[in-house]
C-alpha atoms as a PDB file:
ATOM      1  CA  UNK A   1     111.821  97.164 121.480  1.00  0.00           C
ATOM      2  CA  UNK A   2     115.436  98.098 120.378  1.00  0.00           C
ATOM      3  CA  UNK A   3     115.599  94.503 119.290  1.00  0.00           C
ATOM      4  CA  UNK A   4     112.962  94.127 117.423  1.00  0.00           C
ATOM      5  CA  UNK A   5     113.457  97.479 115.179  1.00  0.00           C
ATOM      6  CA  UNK A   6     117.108  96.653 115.237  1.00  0.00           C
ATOM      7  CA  UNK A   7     115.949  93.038 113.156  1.00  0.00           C
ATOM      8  CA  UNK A   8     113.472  94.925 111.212  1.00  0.00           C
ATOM      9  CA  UNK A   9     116.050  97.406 109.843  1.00  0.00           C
ATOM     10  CA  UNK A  10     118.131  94.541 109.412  1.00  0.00           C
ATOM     11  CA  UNK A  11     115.543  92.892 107.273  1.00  0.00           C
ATOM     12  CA  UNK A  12     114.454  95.574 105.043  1.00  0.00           C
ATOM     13  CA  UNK A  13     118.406  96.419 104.105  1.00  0.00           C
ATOM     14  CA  UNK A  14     118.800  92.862 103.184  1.00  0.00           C
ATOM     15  CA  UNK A  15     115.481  92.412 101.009  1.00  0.00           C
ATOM     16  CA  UNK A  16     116.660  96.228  99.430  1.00  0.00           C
ATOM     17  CA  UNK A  17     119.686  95.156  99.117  1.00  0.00           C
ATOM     18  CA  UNK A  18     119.196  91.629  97.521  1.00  0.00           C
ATOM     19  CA  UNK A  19     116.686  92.879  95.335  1.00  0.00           C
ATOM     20  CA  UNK A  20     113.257  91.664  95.145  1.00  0.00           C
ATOM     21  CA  UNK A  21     110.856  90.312  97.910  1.00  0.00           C
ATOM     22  CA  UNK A  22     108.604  87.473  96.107  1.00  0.00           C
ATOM     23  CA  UNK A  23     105.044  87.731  98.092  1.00  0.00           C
ATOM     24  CA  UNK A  24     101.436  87.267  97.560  1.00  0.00           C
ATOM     25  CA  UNK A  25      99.273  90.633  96.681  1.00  0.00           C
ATOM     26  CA  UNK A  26      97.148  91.113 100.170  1.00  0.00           C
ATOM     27  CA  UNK A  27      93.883  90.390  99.015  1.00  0.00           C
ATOM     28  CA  UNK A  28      93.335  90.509 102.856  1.00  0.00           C
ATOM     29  CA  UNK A  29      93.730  94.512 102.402  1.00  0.00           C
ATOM     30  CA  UNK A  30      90.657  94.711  99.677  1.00  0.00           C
ATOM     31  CA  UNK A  31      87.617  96.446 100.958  1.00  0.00           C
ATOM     32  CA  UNK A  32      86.159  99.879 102.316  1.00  0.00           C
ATOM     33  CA  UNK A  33      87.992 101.279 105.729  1.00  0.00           C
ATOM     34  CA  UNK A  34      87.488 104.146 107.925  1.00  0.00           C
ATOM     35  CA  UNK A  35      88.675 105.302 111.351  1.00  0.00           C
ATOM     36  CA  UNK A  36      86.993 108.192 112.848  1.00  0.00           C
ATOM     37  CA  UNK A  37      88.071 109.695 116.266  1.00  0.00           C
ATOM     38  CA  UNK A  38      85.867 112.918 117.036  1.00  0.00           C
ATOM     39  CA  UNK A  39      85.289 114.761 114.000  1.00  0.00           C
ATOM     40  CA  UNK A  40      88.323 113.322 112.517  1.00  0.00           C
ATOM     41  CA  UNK A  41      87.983 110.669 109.824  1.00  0.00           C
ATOM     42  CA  UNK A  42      90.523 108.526 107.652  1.00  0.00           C
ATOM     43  CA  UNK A  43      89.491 105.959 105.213  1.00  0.00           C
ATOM     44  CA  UNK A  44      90.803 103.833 102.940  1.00  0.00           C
ATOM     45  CA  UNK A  45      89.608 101.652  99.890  1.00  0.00           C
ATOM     46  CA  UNK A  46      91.241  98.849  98.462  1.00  0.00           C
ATOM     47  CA  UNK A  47      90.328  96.833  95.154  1.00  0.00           C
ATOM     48  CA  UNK A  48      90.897  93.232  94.753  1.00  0.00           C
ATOM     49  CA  UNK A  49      93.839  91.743  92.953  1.00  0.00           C
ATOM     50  CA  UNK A  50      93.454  91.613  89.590  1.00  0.00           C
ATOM     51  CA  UNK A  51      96.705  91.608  86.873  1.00  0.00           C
ATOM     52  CA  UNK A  52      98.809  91.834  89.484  1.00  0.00           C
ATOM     53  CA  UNK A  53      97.693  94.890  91.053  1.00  0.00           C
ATOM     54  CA  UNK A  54      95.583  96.682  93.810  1.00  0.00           C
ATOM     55  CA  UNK A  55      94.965 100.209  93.701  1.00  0.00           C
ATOM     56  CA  UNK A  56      94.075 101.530  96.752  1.00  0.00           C
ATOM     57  CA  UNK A  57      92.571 105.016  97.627  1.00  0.00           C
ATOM     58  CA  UNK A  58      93.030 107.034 100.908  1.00  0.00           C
ATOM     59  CA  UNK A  59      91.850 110.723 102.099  1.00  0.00           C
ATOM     60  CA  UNK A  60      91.824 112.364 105.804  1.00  0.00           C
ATOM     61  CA  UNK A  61      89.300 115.071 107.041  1.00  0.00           C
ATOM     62  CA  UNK A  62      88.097 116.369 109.916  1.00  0.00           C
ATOM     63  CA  UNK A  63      84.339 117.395 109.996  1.00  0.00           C
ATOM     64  CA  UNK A  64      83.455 117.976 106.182  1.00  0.00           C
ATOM     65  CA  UNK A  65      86.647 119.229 105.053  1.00  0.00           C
ATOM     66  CA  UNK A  66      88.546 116.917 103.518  1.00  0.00           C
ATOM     67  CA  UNK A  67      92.754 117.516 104.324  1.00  0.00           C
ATOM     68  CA  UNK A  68      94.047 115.134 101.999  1.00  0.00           C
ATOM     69  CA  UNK A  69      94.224 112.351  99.849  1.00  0.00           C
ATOM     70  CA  UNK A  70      96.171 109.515  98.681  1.00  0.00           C
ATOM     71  CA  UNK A  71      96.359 107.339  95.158  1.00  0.00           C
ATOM     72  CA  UNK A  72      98.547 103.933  96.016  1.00  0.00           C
ATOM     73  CA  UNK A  73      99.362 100.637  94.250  1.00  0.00           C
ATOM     74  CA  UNK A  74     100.638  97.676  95.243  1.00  0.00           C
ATOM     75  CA  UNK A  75     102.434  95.909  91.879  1.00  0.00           C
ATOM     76  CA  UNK A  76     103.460  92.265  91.499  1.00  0.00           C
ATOM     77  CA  UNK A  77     106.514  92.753  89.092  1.00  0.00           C
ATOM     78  CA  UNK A  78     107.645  90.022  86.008  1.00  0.00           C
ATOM     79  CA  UNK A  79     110.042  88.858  89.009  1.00  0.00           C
ATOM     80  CA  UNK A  80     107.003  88.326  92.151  1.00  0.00           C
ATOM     81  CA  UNK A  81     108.272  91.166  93.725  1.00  0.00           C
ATOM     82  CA  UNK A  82     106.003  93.680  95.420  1.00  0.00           C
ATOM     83  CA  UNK A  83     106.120  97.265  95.010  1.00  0.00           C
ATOM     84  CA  UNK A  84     103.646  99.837  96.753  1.00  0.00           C
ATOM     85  CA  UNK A  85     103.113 103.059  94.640  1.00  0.00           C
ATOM     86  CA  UNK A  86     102.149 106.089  96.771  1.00  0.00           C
ATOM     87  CA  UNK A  87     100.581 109.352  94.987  1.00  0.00           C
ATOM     88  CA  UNK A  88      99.929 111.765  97.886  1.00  0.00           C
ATOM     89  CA  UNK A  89      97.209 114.642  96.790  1.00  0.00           C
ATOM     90  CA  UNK A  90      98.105 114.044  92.731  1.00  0.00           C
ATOM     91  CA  UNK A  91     102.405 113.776  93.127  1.00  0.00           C
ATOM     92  CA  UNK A  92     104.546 111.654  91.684  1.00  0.00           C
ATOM     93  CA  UNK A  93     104.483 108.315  93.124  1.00  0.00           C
ATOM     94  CA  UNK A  94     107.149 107.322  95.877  1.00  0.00           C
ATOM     95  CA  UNK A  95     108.181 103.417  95.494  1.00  0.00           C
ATOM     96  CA  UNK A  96     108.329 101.091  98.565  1.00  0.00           C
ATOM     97  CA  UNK A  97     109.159  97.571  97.951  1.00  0.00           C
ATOM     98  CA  UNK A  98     107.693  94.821 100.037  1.00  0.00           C
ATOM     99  CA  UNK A  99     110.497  93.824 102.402  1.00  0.00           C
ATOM    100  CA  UNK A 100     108.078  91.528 104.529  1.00  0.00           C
ATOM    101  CA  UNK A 101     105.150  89.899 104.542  1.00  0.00           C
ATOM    102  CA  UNK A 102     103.048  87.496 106.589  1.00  0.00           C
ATOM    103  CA  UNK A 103      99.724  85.513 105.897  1.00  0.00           C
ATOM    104  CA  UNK A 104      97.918  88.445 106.980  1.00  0.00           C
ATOM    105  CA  UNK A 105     100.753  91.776 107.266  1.00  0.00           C
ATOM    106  CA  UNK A 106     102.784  93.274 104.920  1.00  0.00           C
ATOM    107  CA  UNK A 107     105.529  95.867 105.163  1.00  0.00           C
ATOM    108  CA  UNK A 108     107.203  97.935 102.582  1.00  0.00           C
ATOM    109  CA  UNK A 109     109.931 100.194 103.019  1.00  0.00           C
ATOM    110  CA  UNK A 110     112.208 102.792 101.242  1.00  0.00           C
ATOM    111  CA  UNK A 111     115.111 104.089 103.407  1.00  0.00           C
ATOM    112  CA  UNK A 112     116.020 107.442 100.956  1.00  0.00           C
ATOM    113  CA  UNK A 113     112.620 108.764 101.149  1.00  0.00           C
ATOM    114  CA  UNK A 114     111.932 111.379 104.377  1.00  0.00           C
ATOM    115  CA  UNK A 115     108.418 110.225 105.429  1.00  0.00           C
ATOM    116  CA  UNK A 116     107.803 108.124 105.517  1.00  0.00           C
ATOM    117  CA  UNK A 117     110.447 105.485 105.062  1.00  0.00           C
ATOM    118  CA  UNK A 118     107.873 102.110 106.212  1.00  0.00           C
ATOM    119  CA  UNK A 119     104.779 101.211 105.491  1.00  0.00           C
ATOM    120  CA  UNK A 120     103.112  98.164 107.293  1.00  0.00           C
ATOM    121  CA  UNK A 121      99.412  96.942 107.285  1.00  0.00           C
ATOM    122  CA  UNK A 122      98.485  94.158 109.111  1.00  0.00           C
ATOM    123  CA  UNK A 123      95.673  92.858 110.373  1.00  0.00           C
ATOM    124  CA  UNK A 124      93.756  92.351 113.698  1.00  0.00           C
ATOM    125  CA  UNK A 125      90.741  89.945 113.335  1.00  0.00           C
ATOM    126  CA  UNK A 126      88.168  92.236 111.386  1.00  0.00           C
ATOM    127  CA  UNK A 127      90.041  95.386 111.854  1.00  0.00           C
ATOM    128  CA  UNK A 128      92.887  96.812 109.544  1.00  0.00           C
ATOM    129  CA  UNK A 129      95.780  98.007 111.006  1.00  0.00           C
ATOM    130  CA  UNK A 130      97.986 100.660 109.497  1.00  0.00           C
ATOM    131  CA  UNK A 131     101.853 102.516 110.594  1.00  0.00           C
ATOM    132  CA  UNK A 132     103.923 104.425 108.909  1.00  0.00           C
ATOM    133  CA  UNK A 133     107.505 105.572 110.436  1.00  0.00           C
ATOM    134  CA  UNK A 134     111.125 106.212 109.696  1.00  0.00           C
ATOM    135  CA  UNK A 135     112.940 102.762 109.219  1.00  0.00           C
ATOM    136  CA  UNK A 136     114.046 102.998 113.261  1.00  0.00           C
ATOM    137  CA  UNK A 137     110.273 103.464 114.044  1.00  0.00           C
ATOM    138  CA  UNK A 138     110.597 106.654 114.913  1.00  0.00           C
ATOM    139  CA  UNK A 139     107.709 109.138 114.659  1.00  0.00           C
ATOM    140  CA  UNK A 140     105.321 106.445 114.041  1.00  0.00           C
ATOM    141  CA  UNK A 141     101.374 107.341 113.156  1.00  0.00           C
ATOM    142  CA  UNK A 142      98.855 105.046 113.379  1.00  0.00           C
ATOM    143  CA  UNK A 143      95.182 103.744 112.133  1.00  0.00           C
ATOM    144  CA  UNK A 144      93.054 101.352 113.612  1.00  0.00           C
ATOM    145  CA  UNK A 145      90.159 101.058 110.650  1.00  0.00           C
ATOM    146  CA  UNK A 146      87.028  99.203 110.960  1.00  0.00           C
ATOM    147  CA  UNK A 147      85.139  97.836 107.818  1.00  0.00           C
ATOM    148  CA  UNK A 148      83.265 101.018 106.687  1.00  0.00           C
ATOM    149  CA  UNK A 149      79.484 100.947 106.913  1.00  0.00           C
ATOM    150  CA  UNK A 150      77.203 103.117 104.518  1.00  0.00           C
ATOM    151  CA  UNK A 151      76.092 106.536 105.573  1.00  0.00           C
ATOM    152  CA  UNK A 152      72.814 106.454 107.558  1.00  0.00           C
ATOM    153  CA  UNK A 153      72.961 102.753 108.868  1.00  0.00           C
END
């Protein structure tokens, strides 16, 4: 494991430090996700790409009360670079530039923020995968969404 975050730090200094990460918007990502475990819930809803953007939408809850919500982006810049845009419960957005990306995962990563400092989606057949951590890994949470289903069916 030390490895492997030891090459992914490695990688996200150089693609910070070099400047922008060219990439593809995920258009894998678009759709309607949720994760529920008990009476906890997450979900997550992405748009399709469309003038080089995708604005996403997240909240968390547990039973009916809703404990809080997200506003992202991801932004294709003039250069190809990616950018995601995270508005936690109405803030001011925190920037994370794309510092990898595969056919079908993406991470993003900004080293001065305090948490968290990665972002990575990815995905597993039909299901979405989602982590967020400190740039070592370190205190790591994770989602495991399924394509969300209407209310009632």
């Amino acid at each position: 494991m030390k490895k492997r975050v030891s090459a992914i730090a490695a990688a996200c200094m150089l693609a910070l430090s070099s400047g922008a990460w060219a990439g593809e918007l995920p258009d894998w990502l678009t759709g309607e996700w949720q994760q529920q475990n008990g009476d906890r819930w997450s979900e997550e809803v992405w748009t399709l790409p469309r003038g080089g953007t995708m604005i996403g939408v997240g909240r968390t809850g547990r039973g009916e009360s809703l404990r809080s919500w997200e506003v992202m982006r991801i932004v294709r810049a003039a250069d190809g670079s990616l950018t995601f845009h995270g508005a936690p419960e109405g803030g001011a957005a925190t920037v994370f530039p794309a510092v990898e990306q595969g056919v079908r995962d993406i991470t993003f990563a900004n080293p001065d923020h305090d948490y968290p400092q990665r972002i990575r989606y990815w995905r597993e057949g039909r299901l979405l995968m989602a982590e967020t951590s400190k740039m070592d890994g370190s205190g790591a949470q994770n989602w495991t969404y399924s394509p969300a289903t209407p209310t009632g069916q």
